[in-house]
Protein backbone atom coordinates (compact mmCIF):
# COMPACT_ATOMS: atom_id res chain seq x y z
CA UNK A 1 15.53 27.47 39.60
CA UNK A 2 12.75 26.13 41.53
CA UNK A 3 13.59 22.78 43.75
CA UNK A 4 10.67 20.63 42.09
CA UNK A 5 12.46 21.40 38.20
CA UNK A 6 15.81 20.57 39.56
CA UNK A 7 14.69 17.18 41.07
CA UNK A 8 12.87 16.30 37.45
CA UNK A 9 15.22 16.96 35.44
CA UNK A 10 16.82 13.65 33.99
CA UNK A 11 20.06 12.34 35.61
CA UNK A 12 22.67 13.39 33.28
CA UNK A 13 21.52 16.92 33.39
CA UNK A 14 21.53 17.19 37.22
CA UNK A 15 24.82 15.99 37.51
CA UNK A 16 26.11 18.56 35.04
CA UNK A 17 24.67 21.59 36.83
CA UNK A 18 25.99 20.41 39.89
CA UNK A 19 29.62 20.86 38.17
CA UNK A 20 28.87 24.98 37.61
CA UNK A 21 26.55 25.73 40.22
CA UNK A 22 26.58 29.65 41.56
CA UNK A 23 26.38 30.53 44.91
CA UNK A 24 22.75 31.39 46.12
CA UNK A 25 23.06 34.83 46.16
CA UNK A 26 23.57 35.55 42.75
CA UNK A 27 20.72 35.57 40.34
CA UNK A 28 22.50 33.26 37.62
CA UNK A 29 22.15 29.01 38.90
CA UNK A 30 24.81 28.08 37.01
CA UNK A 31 28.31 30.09 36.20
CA UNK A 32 31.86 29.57 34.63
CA UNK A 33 30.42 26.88 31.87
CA UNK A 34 33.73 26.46 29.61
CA UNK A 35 32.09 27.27 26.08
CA UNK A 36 33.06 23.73 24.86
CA UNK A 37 30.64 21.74 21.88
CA UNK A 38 29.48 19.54 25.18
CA UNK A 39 28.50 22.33 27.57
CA UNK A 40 27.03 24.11 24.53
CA UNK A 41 24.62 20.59 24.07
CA UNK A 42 24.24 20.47 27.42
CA UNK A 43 22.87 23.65 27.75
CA UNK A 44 20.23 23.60 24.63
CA UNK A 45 18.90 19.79 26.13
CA UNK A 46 18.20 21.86 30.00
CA UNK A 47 16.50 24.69 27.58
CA UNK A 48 13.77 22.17 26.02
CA UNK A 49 12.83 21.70 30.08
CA UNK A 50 13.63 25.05 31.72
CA UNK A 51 13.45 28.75 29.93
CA UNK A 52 17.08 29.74 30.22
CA UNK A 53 19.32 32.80 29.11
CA UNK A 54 22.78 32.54 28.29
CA UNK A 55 25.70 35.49 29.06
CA UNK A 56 28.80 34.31 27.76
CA UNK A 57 31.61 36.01 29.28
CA UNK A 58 35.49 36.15 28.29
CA UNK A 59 38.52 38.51 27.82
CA UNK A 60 39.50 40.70 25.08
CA UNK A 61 42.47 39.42 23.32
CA UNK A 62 44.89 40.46 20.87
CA UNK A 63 42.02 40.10 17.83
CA UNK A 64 39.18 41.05 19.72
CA UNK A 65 38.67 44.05 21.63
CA UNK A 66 35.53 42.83 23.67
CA UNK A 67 32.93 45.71 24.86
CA UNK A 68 32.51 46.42 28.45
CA UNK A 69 28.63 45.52 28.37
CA UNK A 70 28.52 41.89 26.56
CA UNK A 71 30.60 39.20 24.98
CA UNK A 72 30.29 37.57 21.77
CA UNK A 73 29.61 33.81 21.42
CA UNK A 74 32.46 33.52 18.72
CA UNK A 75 35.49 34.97 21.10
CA UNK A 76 33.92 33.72 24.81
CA UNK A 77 35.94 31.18 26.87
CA UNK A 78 32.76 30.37 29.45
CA UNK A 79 29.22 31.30 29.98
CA UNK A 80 26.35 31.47 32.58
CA UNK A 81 23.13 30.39 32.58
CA UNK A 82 19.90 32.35 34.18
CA UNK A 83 16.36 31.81 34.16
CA UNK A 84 14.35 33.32 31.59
């Protein structure tokens, strides 16, 4: 995400990303979001200001037998953010 977005965004937001940042040199800026109602509302208020993409990730379990290429929404435990 470009330097000049991050420093415009309002307070509250900044200080959330800075929980989940991802190192620099992976391609997603933030990573291991806990899929939790706040994160989730975090997450759609930084997409009104910034194009985003979400990839939830999480395990299979013993009612959910998760595919190796994606994870649904309903049965992920955390997700990442990229830019669109």
């Amino acid at each position: 995400m470009d330097r000049l977005v991050k420093f415009c965004l309002p307070l509250d937001l900044q200080a959330w990303m800075k929980q989940y940042l991802a190192p620099e040199c992976e391609s997603a800026f933030a990573k291991d979001i806990p899929n939790s109602w706040y994160n989730q509302y975090m997450a759609n208020q930084l997409a009104k200001v910034v194009p985003i993409r979400r990839k939830y990730r999480g395990p299979s379990t013993e009612f959910y037998r998760r595919p190796t290429a994606y994870c649904h929404k309903n049965h992920a435990n955390r997700f990442a953010l990229y830019e669109r």
